[in-house]
C-alpha atoms as a PDB file:
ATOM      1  CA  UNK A   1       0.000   0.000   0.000  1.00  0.00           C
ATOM      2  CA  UNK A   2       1.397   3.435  -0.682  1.00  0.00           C
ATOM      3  CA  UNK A   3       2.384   5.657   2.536  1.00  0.00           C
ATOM      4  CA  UNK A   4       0.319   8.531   1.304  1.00  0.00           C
ATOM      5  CA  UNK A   5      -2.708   6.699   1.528  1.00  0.00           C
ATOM      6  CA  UNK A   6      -2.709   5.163   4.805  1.00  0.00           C
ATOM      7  CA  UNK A   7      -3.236   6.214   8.181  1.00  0.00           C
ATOM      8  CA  UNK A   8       0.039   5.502  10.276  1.00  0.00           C
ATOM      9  CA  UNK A   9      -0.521   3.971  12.729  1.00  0.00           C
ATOM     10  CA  UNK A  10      -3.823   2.063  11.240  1.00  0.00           C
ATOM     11  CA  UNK A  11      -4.967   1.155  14.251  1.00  0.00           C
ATOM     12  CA  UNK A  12      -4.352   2.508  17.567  1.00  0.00           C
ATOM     13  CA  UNK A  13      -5.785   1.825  21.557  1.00  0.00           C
ATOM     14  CA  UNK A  14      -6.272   4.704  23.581  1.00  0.00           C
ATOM     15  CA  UNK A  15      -7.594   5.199  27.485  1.00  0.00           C
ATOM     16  CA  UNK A  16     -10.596   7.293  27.566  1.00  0.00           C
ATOM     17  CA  UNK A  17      -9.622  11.193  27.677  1.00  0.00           C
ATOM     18  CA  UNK A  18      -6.887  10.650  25.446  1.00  0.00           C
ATOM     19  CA  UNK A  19      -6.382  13.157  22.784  1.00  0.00           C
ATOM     20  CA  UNK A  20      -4.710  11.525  19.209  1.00  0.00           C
ATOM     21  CA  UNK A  21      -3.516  14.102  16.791  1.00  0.00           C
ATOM     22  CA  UNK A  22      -3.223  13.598  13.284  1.00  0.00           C
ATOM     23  CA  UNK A  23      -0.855  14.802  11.600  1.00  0.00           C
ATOM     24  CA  UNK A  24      -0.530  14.482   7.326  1.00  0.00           C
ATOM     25  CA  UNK A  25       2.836  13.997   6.315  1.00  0.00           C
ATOM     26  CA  UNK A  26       2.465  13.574   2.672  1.00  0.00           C
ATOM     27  CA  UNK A  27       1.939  16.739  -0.089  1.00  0.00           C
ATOM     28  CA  UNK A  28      -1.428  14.935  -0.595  1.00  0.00           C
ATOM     29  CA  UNK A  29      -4.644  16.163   0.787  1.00  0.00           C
ATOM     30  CA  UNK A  30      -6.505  14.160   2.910  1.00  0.00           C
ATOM     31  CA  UNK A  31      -9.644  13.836   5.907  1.00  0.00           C
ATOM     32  CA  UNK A  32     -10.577  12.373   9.011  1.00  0.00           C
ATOM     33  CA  UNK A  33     -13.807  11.578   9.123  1.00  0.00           C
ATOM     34  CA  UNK A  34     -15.573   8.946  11.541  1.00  0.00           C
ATOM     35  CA  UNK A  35     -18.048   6.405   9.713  1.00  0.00           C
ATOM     36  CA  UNK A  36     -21.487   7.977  11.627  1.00  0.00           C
ATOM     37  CA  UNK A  37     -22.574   4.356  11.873  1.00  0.00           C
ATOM     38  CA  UNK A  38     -19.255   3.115  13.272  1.00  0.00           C
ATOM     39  CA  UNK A  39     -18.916   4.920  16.238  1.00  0.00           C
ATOM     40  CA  UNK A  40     -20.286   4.355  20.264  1.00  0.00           C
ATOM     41  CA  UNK A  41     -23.692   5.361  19.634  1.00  0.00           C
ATOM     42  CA  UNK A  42     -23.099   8.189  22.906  1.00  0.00           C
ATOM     43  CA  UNK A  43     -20.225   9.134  20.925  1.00  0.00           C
ATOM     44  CA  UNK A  44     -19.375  12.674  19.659  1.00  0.00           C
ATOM     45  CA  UNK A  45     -18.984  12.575  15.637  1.00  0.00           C
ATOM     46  CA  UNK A  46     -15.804  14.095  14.370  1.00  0.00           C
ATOM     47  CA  UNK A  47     -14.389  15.165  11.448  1.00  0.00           C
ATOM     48  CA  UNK A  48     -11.796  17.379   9.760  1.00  0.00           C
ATOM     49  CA  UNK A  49     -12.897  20.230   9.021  1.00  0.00           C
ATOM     50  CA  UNK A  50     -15.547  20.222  12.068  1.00  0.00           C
ATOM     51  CA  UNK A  51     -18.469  18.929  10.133  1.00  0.00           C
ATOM     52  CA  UNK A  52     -21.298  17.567  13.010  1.00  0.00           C
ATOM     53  CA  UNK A  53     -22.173  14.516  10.781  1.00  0.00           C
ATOM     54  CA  UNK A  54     -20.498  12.283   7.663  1.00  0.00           C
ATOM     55  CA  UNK A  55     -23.218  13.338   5.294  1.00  0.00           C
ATOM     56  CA  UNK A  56     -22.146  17.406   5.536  1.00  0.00           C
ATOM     57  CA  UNK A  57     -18.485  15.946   5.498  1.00  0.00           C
ATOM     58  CA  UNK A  58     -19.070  14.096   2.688  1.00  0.00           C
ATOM     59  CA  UNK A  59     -20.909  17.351   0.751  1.00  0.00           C
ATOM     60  CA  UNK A  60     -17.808  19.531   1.709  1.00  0.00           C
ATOM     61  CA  UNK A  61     -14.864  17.560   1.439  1.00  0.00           C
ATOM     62  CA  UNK A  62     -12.840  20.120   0.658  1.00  0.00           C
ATOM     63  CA  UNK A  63     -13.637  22.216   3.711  1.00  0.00           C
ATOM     64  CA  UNK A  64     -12.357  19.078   5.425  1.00  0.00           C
ATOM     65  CA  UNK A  65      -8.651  18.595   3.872  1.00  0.00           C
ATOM     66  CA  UNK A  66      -5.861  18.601   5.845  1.00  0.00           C
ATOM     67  CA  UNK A  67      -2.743  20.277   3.351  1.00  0.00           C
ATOM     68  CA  UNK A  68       0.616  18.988   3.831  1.00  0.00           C
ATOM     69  CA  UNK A  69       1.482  19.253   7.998  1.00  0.00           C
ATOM     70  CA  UNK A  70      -1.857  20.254   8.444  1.00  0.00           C
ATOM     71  CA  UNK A  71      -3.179  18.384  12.223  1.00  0.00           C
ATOM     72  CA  UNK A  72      -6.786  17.634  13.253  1.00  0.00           C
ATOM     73  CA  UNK A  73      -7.282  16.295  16.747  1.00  0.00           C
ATOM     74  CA  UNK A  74     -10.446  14.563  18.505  1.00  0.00           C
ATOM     75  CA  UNK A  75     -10.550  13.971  22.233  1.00  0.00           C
ATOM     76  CA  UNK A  76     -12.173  10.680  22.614  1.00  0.00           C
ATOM     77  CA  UNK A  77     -14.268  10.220  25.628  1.00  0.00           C
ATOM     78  CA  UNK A  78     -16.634   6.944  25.306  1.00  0.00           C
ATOM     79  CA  UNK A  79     -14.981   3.918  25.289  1.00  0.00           C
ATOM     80  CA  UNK A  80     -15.644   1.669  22.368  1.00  0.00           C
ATOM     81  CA  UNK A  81     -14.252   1.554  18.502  1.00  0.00           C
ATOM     82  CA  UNK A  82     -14.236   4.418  16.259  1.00  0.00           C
ATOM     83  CA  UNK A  83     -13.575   3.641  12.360  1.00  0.00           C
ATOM     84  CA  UNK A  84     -13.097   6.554  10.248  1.00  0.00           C
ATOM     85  CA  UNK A  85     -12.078   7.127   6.769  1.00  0.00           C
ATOM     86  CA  UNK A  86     -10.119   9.460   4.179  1.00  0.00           C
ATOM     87  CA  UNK A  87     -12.829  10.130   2.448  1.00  0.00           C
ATOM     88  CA  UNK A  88     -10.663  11.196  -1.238  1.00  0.00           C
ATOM     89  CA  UNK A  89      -8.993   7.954  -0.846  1.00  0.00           C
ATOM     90  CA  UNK A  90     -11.733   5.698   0.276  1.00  0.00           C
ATOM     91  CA  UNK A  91     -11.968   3.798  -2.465  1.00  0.00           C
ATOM     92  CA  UNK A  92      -7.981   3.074  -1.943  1.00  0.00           C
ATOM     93  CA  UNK A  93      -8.484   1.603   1.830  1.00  0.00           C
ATOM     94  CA  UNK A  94      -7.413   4.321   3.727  1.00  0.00           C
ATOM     95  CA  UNK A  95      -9.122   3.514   6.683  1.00  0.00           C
ATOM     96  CA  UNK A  96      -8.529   3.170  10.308  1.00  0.00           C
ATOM     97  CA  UNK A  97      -9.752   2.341  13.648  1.00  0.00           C
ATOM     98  CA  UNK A  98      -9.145   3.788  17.188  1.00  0.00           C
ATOM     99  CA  UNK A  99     -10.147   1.525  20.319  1.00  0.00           C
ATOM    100  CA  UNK A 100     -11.064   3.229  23.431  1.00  0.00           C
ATOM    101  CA  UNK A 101     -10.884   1.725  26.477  1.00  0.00           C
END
């Protein structure tokens, strides 16, 4: 898989409170944007770009891109599994998951 279009680490475990930072390393634009429907349902969505659900991220990518060293960060309080997605690069696998416990 190429390096720009992965999430590195693509799959981390966190304690509840912790706050992960994402950070895009690669002159290619990309998002992070949590699957609605796989996240704790009492859950806080998130999203580059701040959008409150995936179907306004989705409408706006662009709003949501993260530019070369560009960081989002999301402070994730329930505990359960978050997947989320790069939404330009989807349909390339750039996926990944964040476990809360």
């Amino acid at each position: 898989m190429n390096e720009d279009f992965a999430f590195d680490p693509e799959t981390l475990t966190v304690n509840s409170g912790t706050t992960v930072r994402w950070v895009n390393d690669s002159s290619v634009k990309h998002t992070v944007t949590a699957y609605e429907d796989e996240i704790p349902t009492e859950a806080e969505y998130f999203a580059s770009g701040g959008f409150e659900s995936e179907r306004a991220a989705r409408n706006n990518v662009s709003g949501g891109l993260l530019a070369a060293e560009d960081t989002y960060e999301y402070t994730f309080k329930a505990a359960g599994m978050y997947q989320y997605v790069c939404i330009p690069h989807e349909s390339s696998g750039m996926t990944g998951t964040v476990t809360v416990e």
